[in-house]
PDB file of N, CA and C in Angstrom:
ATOM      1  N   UNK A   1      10.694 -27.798  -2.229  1.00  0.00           N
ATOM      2  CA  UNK A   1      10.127 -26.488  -2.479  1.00  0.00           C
ATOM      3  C   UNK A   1       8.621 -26.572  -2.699  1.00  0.00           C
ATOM      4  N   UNK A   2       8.444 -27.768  -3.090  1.00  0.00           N
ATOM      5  CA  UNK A   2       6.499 -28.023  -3.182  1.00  0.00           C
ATOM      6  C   UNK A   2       5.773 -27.330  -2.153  1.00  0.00           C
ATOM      7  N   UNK A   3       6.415 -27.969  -1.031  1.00  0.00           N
ATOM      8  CA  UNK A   3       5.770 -27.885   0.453  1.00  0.00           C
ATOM      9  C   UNK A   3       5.784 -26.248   0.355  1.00  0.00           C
ATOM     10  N   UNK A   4       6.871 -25.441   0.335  1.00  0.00           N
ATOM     11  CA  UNK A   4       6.846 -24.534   0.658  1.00  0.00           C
ATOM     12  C   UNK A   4       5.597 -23.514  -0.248  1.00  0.00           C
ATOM     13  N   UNK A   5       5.748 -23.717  -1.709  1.00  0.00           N
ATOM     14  CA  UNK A   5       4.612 -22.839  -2.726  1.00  0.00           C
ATOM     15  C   UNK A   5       3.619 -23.366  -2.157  1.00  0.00           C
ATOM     16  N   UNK A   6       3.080 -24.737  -1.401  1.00  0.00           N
ATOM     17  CA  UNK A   6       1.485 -24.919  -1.227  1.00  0.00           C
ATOM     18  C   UNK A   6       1.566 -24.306  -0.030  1.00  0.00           C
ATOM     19  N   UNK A   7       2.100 -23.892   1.254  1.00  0.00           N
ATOM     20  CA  UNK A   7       2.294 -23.058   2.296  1.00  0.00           C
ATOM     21  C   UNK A   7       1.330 -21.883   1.888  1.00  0.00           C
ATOM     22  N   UNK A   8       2.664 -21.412   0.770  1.00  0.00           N
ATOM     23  CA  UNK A   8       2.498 -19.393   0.735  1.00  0.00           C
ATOM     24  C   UNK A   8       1.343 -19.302   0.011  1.00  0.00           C
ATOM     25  N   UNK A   9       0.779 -20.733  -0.773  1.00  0.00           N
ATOM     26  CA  UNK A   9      -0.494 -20.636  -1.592  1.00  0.00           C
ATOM     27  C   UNK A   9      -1.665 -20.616  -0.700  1.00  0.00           C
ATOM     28  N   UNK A  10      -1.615 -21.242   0.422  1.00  0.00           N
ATOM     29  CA  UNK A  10      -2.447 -21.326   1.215  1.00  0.00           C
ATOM     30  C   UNK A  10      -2.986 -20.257   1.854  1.00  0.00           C
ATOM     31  N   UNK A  11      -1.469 -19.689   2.655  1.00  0.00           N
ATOM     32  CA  UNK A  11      -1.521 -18.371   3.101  1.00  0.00           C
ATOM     33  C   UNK A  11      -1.927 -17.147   2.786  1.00  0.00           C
ATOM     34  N   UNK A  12      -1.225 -17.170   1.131  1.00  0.00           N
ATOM     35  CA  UNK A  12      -1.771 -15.797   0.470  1.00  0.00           C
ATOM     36  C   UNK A  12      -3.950 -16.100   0.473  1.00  0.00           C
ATOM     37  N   UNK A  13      -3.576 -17.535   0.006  1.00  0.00           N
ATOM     38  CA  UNK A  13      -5.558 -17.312   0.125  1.00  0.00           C
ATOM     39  C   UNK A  13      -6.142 -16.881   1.445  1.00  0.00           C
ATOM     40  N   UNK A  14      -5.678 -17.172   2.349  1.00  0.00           N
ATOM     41  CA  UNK A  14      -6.344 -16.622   3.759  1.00  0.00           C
ATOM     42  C   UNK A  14      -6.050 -15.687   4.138  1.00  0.00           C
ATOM     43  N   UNK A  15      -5.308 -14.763   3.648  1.00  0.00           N
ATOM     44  CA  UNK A  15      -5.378 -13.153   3.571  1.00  0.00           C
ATOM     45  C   UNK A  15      -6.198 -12.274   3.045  1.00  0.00           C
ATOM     46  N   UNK A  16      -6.721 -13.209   1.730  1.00  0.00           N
ATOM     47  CA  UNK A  16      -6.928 -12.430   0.692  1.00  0.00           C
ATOM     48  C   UNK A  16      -8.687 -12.592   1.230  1.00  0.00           C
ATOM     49  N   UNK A  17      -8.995 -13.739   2.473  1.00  0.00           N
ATOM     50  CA  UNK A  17     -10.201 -13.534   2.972  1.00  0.00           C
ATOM     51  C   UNK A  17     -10.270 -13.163   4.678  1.00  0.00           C
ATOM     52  N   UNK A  18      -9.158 -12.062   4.857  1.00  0.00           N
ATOM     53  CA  UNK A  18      -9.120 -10.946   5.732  1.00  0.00           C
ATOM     54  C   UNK A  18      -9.840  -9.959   4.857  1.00  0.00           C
ATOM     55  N   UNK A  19     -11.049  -9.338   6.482  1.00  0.00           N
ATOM     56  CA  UNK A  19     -11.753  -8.370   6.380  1.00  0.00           C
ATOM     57  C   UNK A  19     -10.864  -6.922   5.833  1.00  0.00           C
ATOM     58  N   UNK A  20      -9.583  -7.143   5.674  1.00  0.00           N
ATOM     59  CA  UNK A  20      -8.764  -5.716   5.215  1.00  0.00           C
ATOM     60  C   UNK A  20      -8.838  -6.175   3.902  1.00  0.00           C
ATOM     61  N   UNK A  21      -8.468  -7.156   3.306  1.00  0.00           N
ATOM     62  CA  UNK A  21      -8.223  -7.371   1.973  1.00  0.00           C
ATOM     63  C   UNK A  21      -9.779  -7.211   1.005  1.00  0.00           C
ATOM     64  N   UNK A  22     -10.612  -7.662   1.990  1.00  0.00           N
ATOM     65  CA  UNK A  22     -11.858  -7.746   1.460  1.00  0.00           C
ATOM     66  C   UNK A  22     -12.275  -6.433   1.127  1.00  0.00           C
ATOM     67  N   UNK A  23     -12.412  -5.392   1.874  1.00  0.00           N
ATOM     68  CA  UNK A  23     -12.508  -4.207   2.379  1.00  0.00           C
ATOM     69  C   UNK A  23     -11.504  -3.479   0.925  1.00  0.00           C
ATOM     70  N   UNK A  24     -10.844  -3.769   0.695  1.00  0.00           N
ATOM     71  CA  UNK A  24      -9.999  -2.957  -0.274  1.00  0.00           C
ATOM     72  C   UNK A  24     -10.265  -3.498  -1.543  1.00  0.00           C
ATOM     73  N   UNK A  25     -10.570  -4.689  -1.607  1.00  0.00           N
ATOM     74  CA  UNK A  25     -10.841  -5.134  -2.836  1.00  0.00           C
ATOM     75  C   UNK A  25     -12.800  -4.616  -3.499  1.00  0.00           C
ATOM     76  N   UNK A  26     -13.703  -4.402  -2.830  1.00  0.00           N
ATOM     77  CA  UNK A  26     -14.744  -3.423  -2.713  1.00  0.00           C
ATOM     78  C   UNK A  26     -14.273  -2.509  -3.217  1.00  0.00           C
ATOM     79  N   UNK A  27     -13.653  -1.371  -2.144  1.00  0.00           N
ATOM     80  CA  UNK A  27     -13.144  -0.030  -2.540  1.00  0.00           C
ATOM     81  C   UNK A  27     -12.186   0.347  -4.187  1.00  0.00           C
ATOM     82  N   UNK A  28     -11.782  -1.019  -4.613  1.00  0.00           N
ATOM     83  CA  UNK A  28     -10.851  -0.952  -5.865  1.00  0.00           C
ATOM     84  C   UNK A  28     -12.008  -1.132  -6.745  1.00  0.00           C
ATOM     85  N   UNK A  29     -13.090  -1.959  -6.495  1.00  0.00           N
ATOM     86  CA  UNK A  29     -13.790  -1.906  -7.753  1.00  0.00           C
ATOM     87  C   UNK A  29     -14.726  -0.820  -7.704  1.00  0.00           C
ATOM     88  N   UNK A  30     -14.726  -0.395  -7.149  1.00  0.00           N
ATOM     89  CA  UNK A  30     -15.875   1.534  -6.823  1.00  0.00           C
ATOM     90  C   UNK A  30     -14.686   2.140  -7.877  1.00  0.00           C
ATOM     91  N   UNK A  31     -13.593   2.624  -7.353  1.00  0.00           N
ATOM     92  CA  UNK A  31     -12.451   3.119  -7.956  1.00  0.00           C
ATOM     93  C   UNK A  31     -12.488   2.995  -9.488  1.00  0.00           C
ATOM     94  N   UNK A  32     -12.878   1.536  -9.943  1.00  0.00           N
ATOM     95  CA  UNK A  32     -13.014   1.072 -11.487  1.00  0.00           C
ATOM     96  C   UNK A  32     -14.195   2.001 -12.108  1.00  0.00           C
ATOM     97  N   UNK A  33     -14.990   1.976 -11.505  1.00  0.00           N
ATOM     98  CA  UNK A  33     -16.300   2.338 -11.870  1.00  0.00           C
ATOM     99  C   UNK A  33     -16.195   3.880 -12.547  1.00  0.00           C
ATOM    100  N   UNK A  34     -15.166   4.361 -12.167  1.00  0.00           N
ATOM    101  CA  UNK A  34     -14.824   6.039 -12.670  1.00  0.00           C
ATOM    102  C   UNK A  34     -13.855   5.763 -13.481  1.00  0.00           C
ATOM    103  N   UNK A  35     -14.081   5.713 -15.046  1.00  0.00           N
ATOM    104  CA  UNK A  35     -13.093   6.099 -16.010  1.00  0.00           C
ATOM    105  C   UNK A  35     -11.680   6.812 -15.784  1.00  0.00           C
ATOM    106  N   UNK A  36     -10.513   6.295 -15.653  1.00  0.00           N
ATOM    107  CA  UNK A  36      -9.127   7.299 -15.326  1.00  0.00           C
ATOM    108  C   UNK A  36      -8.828   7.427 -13.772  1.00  0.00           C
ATOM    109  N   UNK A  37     -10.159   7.008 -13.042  1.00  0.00           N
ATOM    110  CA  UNK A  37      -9.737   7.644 -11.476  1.00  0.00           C
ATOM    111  C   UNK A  37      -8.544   6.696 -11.142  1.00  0.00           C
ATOM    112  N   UNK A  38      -8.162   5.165 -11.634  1.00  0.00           N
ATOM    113  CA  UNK A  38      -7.079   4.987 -11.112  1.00  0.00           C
ATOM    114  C   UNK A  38      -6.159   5.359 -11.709  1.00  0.00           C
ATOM    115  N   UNK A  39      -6.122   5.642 -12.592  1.00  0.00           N
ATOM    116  CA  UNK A  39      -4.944   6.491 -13.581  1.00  0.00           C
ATOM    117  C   UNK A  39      -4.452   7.528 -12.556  1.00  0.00           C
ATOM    118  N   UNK A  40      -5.572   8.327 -12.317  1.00  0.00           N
ATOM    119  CA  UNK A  40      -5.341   9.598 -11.450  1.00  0.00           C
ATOM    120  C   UNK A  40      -4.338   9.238  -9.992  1.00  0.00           C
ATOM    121  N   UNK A  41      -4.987   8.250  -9.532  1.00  0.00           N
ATOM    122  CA  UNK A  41      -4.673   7.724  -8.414  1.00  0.00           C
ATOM    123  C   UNK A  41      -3.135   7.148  -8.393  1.00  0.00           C
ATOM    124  N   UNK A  42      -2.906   6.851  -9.285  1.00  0.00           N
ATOM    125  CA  UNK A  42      -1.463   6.221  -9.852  1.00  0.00           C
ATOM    126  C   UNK A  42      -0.466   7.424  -9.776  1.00  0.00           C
ATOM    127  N   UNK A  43      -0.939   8.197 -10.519  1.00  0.00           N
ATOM    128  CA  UNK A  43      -0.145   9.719 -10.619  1.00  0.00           C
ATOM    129  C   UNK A  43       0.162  10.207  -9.143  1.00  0.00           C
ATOM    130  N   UNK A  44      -0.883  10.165  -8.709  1.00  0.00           N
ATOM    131  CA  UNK A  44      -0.437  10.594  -7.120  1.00  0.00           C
ATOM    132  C   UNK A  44       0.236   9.967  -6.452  1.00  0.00           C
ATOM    133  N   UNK A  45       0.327   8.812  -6.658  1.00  0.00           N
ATOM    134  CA  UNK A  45       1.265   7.762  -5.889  1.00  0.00           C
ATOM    135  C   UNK A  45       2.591   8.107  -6.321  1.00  0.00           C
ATOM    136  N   UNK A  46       2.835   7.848  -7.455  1.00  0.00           N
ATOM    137  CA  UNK A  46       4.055   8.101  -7.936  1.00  0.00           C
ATOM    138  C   UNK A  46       4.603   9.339  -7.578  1.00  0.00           C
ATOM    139  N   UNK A  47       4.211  10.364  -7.524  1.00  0.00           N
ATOM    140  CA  UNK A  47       4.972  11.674  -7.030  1.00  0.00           C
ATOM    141  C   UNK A  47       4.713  11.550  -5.261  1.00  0.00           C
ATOM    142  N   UNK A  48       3.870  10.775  -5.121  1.00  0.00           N
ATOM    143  CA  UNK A  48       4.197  10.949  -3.374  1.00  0.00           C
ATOM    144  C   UNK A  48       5.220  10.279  -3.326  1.00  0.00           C
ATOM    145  N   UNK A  49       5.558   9.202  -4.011  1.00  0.00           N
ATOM    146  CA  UNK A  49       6.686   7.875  -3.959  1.00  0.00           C
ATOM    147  C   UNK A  49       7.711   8.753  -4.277  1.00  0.00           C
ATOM    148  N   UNK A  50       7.955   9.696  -4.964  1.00  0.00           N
ATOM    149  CA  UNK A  50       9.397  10.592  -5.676  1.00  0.00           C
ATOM    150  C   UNK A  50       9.612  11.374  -4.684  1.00  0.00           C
ATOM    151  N   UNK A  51       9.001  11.831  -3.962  1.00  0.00           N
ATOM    152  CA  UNK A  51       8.786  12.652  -2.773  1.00  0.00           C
ATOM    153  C   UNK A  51       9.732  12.366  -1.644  1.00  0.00           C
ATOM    154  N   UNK A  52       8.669  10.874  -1.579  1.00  0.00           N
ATOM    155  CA  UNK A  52       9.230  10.771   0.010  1.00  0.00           C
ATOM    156  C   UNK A  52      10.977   9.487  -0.616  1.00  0.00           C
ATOM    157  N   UNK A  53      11.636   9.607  -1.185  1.00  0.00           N
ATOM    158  CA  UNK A  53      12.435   9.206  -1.772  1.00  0.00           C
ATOM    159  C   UNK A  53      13.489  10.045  -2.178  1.00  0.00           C
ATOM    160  N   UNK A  54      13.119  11.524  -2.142  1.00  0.00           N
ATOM    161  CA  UNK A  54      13.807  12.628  -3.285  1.00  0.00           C
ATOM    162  C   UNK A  54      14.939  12.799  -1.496  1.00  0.00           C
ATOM    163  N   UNK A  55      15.971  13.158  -1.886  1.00  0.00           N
ATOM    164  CA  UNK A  55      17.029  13.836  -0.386  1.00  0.00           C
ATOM    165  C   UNK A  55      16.727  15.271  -0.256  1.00  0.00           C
ATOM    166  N   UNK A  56      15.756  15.757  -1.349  1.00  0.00           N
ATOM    167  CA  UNK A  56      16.132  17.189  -0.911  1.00  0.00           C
ATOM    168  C   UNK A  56      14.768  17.525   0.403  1.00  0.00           C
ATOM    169  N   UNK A  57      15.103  18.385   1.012  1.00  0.00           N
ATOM    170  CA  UNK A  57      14.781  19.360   1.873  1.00  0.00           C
ATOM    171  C   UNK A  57      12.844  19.190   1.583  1.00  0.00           C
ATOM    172  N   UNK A  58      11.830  18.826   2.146  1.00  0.00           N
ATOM    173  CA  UNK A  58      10.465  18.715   1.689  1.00  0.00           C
ATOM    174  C   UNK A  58       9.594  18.963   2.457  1.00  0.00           C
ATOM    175  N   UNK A  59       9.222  19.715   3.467  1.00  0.00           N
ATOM    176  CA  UNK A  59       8.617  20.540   4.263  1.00  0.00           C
ATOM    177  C   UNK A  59       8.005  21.362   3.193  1.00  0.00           C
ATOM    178  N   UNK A  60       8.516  22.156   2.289  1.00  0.00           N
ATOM    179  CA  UNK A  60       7.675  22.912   1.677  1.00  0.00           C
ATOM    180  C   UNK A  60       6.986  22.568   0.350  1.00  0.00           C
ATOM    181  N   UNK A  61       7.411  21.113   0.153  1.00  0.00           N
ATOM    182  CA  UNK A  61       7.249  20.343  -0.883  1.00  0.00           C
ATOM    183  C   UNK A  61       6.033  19.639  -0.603  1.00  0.00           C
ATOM    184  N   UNK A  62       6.556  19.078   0.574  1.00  0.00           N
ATOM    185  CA  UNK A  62       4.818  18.128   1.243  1.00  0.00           C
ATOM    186  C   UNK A  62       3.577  19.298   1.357  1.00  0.00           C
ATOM    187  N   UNK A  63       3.983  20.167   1.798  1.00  0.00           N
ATOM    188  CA  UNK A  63       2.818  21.449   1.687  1.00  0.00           C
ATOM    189  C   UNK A  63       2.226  21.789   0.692  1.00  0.00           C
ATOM    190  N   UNK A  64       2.766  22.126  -0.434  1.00  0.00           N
ATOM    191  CA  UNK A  64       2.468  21.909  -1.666  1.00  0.00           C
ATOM    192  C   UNK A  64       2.095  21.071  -2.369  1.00  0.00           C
ATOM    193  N   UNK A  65       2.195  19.861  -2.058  1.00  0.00           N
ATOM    194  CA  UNK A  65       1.420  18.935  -2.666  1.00  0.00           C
ATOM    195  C   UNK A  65       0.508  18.064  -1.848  1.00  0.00           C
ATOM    196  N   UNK A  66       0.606  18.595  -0.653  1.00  0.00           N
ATOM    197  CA  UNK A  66      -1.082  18.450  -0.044  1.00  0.00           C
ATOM    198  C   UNK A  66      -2.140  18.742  -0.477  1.00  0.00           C
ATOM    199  N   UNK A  67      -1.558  20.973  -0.693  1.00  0.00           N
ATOM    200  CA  UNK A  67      -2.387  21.196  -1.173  1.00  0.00           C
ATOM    201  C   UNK A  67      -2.812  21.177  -2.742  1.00  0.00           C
ATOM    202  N   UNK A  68      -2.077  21.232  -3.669  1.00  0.00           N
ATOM    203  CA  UNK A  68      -2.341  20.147  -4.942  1.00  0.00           C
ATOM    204  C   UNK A  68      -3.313  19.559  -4.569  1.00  0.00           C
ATOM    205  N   UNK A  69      -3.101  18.495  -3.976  1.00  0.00           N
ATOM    206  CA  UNK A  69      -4.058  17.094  -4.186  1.00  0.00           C
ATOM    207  C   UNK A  69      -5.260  17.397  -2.671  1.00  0.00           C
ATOM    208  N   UNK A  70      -5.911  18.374  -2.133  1.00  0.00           N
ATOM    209  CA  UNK A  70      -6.436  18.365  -1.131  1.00  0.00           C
ATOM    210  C   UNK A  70      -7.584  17.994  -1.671  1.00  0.00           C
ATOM    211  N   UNK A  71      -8.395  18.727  -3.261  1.00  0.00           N
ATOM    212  CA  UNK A  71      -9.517  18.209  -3.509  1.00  0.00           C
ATOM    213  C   UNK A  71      -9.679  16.720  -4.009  1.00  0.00           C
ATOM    214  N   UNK A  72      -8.739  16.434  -4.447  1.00  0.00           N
ATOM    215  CA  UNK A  72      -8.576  14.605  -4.890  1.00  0.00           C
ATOM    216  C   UNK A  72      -8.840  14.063  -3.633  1.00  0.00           C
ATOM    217  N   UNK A  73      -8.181  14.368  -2.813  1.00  0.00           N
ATOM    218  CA  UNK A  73      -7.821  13.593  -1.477  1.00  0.00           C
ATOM    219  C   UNK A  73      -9.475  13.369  -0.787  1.00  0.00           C
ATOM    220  N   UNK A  74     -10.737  14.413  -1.250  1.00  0.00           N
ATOM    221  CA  UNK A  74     -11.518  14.896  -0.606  1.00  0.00           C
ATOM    222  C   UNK A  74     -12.441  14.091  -1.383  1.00  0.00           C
ATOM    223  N   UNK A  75     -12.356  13.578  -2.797  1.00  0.00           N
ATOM    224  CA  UNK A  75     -13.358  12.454  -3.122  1.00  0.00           C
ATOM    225  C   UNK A  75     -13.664  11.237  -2.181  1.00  0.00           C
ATOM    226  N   UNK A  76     -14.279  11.126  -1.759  1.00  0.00           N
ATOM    227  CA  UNK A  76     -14.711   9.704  -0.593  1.00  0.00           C
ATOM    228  C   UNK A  76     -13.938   8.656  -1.460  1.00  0.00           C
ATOM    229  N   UNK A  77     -14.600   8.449  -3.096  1.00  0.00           N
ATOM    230  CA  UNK A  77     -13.994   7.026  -3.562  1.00  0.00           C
ATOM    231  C   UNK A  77     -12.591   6.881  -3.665  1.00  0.00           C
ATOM    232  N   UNK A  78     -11.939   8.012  -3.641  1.00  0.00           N
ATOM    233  CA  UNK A  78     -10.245   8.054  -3.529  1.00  0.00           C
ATOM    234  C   UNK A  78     -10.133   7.981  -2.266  1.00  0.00           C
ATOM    235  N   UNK A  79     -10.555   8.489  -1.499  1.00  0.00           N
ATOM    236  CA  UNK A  79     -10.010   8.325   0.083  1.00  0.00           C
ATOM    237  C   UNK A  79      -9.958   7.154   0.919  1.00  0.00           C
ATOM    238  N   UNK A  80     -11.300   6.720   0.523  1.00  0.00           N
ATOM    239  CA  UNK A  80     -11.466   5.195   1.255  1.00  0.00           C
ATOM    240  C   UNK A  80     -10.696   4.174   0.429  1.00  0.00           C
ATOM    241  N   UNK A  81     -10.215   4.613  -0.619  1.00  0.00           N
ATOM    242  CA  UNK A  81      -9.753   3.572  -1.614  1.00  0.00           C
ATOM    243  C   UNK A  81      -8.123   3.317  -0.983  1.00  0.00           C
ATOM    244  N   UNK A  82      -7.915   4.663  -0.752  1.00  0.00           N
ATOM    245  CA  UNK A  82      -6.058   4.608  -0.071  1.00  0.00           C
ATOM    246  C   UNK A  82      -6.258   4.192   1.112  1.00  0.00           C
ATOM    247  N   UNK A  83      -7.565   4.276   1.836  1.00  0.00           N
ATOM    248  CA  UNK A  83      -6.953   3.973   3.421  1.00  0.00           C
ATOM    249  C   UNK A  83      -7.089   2.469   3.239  1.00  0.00           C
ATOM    250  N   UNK A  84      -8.152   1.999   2.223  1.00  0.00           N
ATOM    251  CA  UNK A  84      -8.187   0.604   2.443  1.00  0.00           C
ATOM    252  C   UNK A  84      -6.551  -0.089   1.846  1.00  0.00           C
ATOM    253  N   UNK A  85      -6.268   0.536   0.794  1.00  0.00           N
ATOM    254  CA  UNK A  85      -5.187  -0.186   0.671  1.00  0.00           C
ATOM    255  C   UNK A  85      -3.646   0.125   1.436  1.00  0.00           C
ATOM    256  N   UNK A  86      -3.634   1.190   2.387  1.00  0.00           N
ATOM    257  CA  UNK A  86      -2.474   1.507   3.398  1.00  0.00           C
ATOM    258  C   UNK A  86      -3.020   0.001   4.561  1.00  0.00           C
ATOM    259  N   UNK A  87      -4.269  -0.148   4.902  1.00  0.00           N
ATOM    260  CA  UNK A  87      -4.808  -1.416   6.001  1.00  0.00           C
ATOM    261  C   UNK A  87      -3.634  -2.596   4.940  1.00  0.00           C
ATOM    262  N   UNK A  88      -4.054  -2.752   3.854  1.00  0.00           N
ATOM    263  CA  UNK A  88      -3.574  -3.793   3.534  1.00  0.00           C
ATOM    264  C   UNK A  88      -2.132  -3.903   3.558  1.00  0.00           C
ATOM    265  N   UNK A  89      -1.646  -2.700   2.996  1.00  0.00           N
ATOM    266  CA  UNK A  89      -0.087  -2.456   3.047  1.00  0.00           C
ATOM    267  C   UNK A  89       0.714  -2.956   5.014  1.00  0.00           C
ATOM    268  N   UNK A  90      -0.256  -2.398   5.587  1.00  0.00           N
ATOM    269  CA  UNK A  90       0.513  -2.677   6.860  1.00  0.00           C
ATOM    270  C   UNK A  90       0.477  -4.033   7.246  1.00  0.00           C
ATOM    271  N   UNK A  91      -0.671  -4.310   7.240  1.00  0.00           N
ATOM    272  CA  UNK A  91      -0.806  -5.651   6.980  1.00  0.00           C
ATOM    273  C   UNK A  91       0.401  -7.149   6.285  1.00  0.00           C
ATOM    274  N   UNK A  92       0.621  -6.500   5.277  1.00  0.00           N
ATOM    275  CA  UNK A  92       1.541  -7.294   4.557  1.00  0.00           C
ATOM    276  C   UNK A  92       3.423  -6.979   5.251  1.00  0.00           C
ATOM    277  N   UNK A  93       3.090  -5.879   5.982  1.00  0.00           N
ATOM    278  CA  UNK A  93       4.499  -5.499   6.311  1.00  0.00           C
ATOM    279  C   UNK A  93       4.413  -6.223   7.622  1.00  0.00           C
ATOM    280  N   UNK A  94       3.448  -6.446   8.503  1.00  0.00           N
ATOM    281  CA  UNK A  94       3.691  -6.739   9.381  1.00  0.00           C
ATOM    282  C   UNK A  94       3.869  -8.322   9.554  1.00  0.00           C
ATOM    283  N   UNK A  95       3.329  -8.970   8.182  1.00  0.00           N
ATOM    284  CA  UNK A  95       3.341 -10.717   8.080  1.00  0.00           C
ATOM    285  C   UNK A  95       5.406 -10.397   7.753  1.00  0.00           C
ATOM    286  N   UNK A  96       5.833  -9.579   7.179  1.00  0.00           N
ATOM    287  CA  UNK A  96       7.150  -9.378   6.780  1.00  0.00           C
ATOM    288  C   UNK A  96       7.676  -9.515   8.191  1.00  0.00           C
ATOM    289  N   UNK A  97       7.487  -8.417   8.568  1.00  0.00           N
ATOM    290  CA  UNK A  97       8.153  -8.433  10.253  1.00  0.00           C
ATOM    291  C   UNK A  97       7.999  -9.756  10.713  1.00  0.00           C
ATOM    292  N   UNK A  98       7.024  -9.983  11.078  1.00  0.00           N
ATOM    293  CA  UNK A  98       6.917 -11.104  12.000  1.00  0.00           C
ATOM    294  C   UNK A  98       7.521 -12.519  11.308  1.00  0.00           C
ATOM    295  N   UNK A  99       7.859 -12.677   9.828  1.00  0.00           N
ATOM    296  CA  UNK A  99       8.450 -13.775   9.531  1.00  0.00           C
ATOM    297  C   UNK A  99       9.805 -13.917   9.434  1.00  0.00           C
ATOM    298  N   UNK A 100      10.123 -12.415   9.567  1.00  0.00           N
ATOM    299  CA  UNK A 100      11.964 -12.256   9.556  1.00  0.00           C
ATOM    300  C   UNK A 100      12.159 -12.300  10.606  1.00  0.00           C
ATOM    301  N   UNK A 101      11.594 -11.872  11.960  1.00  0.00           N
ATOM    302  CA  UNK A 101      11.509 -12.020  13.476  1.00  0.00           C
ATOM    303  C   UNK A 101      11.553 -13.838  13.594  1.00  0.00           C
ATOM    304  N   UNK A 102      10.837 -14.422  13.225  1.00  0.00           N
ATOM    305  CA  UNK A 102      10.701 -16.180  13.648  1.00  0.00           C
ATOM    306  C   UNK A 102      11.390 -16.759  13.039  1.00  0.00           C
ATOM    307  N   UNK A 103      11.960 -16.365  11.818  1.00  0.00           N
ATOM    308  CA  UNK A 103      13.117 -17.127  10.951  1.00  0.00           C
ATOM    309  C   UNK A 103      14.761 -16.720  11.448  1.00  0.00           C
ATOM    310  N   UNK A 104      15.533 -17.570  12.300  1.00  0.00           N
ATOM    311  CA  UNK A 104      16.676 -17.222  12.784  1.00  0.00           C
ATOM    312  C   UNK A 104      17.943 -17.253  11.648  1.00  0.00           C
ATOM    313  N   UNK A 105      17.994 -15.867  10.829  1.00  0.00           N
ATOM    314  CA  UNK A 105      19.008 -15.943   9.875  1.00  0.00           C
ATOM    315  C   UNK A 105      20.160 -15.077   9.932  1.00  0.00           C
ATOM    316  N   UNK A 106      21.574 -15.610  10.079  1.00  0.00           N
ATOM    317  CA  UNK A 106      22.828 -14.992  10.643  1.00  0.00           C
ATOM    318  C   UNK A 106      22.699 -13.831   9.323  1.00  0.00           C
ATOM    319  N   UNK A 107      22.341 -12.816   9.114  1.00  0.00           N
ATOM    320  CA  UNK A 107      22.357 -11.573   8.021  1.00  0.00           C
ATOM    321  C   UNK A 107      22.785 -10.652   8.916  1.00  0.00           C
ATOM    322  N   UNK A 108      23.457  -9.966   8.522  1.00  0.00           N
ATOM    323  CA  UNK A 108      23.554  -8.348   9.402  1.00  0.00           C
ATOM    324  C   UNK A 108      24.578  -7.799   8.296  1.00  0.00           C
ATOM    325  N   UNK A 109      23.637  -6.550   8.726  1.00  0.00           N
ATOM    326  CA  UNK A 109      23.831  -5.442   7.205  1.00  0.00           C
ATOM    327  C   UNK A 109      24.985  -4.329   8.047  1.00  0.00           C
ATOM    328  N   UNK A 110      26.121  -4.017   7.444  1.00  0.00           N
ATOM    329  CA  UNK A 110      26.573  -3.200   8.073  1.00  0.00           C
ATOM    330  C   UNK A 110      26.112  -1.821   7.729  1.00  0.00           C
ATOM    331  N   UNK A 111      25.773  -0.575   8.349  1.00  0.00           N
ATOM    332  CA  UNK A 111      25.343   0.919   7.754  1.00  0.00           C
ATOM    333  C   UNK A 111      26.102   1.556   7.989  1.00  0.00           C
TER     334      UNK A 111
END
């Protein structure tokens, strides 16, 4: 298992000096710089997360809390702050994909 933690140790460091990671890690400390804005930012996550999670019916729900949050959304330091960290998010999903894709493991989920 050595081999393997100095791998993912390696790896996680050469991500973390991808121009996305870099890029978001900037934008998080702007974010710091405003008392509560990640607080704020947290809050929004979490009800977008309840959201897109909830079964009920949300067409008129997502509308509504667009517009809720349209002037948040409209601060530059919040905006660039989520897109940098959605870059990173895909990012990390796609090292996911591609390692469950190259790793041949008999799993299958029945739905």
């Amino acid at each position: 298992m050595k081999e393997t933690e100095a791998i993912i140790k390696e790896f996680t460091q050469r991500l973390k000096e991808t121009p996305e990671y870099r890029q978001y890690g900037e934008k998080r400390d702007k974010v710091r710089e405003y008392p509560g804005l990640m607080d704020e930012i947290n809050v929004y996550r979490k009800r977008n997360y309840e959201m897109q999670i909830s079964e009920e019916e949300l067409f008129d729900k997502i509308d509504e809390f667009a517009k809720e949050y349209e002037s948040f959304r409209a601060n530059p330091v919040v905006e660039e702050y989520l897109q940098a960290e959605l870059e990173v998010c895909r990012m990390v999903r796609d090292v996911y994909t591609q390692i469950a894709e190259a790793i041949d493991l008999d799993i299958y989920l029945e739905l």
